[in-house]
C-alpha atoms as a PDB file:
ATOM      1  CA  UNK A   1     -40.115  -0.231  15.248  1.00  0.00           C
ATOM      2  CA  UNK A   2     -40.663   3.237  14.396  1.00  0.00           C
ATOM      3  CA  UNK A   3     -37.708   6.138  15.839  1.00  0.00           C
ATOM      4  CA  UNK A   4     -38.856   8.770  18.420  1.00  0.00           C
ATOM      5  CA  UNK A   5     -40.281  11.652  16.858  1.00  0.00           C
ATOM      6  CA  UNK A   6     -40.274  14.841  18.720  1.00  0.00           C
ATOM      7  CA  UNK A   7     -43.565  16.790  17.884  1.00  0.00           C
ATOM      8  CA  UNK A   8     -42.702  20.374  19.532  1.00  0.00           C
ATOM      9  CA  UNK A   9     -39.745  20.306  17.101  1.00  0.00           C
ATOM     10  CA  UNK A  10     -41.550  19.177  13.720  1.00  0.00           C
ATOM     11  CA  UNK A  11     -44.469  21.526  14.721  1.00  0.00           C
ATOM     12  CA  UNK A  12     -41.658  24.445  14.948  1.00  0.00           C
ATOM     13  CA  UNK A  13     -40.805  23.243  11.612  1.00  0.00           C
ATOM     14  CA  UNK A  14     -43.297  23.208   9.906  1.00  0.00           C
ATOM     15  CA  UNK A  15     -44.790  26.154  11.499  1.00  0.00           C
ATOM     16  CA  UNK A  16     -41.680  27.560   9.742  1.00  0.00           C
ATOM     17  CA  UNK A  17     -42.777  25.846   6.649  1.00  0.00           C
ATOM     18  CA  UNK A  18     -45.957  27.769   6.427  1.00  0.00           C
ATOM     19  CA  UNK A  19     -44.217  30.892   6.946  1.00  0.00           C
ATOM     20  CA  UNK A  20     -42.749  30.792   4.187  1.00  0.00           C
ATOM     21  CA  UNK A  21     -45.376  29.356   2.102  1.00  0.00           C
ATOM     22  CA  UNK A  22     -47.869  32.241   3.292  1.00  0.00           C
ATOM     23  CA  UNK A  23     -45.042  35.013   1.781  1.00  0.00           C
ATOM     24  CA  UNK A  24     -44.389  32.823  -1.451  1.00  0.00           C
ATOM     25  CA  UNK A  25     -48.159  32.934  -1.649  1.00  0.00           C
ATOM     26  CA  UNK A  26     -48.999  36.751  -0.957  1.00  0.00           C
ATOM     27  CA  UNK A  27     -45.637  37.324  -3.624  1.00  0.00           C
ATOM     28  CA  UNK A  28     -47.970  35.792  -6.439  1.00  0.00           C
ATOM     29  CA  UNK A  29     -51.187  37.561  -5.516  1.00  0.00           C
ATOM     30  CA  UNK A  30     -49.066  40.588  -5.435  1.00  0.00           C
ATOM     31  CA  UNK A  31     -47.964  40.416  -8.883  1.00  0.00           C
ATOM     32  CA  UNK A  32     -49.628  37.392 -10.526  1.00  0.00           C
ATOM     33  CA  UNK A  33     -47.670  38.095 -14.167  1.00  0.00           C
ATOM     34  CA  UNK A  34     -44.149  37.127 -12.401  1.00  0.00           C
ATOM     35  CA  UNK A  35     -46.160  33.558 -10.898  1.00  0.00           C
ATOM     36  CA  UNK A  36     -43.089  31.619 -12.854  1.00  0.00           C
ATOM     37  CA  UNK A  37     -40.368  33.475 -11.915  1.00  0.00           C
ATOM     38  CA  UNK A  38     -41.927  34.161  -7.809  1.00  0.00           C
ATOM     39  CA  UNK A  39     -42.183  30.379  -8.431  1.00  0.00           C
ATOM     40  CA  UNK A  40     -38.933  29.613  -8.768  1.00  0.00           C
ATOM     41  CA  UNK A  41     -37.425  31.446  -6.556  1.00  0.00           C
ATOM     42  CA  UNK A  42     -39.536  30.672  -2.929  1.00  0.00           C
ATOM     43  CA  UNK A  43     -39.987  27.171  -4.095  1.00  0.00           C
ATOM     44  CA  UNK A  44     -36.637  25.890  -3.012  1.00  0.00           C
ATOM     45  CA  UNK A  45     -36.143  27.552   0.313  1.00  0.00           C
ATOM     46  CA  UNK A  46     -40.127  25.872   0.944  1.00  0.00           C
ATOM     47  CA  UNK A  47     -38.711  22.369  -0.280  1.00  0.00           C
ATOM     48  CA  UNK A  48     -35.391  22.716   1.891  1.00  0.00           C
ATOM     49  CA  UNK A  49     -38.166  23.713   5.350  1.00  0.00           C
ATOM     50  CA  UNK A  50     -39.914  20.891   4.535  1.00  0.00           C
ATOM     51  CA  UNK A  51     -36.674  18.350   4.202  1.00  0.00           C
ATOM     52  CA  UNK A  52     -35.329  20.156   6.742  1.00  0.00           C
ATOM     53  CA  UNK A  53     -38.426  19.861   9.196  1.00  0.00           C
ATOM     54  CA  UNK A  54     -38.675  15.701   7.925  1.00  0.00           C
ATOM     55  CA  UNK A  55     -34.536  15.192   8.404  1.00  0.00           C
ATOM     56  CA  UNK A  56     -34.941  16.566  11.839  1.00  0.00           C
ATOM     57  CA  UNK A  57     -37.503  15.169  13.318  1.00  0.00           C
ATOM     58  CA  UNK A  58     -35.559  12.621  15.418  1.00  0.00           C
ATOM     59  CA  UNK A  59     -32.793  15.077  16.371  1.00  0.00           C
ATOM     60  CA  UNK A  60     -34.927  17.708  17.882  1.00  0.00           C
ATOM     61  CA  UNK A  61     -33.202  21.034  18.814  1.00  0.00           C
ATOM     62  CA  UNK A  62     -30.089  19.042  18.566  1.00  0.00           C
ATOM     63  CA  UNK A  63     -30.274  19.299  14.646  1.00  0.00           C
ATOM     64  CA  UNK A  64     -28.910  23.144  15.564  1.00  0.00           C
ATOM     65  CA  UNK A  65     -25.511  21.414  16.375  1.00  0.00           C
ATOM     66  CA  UNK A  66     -25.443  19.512  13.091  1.00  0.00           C
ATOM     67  CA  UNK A  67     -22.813  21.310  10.831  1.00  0.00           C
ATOM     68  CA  UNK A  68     -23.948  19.599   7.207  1.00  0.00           C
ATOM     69  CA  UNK A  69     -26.926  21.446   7.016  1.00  0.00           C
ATOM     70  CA  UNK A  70     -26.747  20.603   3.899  1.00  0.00           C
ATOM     71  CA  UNK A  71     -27.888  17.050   4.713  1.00  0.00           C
ATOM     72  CA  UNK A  72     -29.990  18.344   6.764  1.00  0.00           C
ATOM     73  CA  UNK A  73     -32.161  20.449   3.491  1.00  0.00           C
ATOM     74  CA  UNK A  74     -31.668  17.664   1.237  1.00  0.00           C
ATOM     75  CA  UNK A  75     -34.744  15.555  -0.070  1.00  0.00           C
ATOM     76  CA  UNK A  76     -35.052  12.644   2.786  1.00  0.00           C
ATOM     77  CA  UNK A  77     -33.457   9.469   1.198  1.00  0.00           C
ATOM     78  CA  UNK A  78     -36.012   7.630   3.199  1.00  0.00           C
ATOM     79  CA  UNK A  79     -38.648   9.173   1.486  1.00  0.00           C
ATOM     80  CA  UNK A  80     -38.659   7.873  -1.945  1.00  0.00           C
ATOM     81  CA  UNK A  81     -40.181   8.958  -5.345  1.00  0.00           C
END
């Protein structure tokens, strides 16, 4: 059996997600000869929304209350690679 997903919450998420992706992605078309460095310094904060948005998607708003957002931005352990 699969756990509740709340799909308001993930949509927030990821609508976060591709906020952030969006800026990373106008940063590079502004100045295409830093693409490494732009690179890697947006692509953590996009990796952390996306764990973040996966992590969460049980908890709903109630992931705000969760002190170890560190947990929270961490790649899923149910995810596998």
């Amino acid at each position: 059996m699969t756990e509740p997903v709340d799909p308001d919450w993930v949509l927030a998420a990821l609508d976060d997600v591709a906020g952030a992706l969006e800026q990373l992605i106008a940063e590079i078309d502004a100045d295409p000869e830093q693409v490494a460095e732009t690179l890697r310094e947006g692509m953590p904060a996009i990796f952390a929304k996306l764990n973040y948005a996966w992590n969460t998607r049980a908890l709903g708003p109630t992931a705000l209350e969760t002190h170890d957002h560190d947990a929270l931005v961490a790649w899923p352990q149910d995810v596998g690679i």
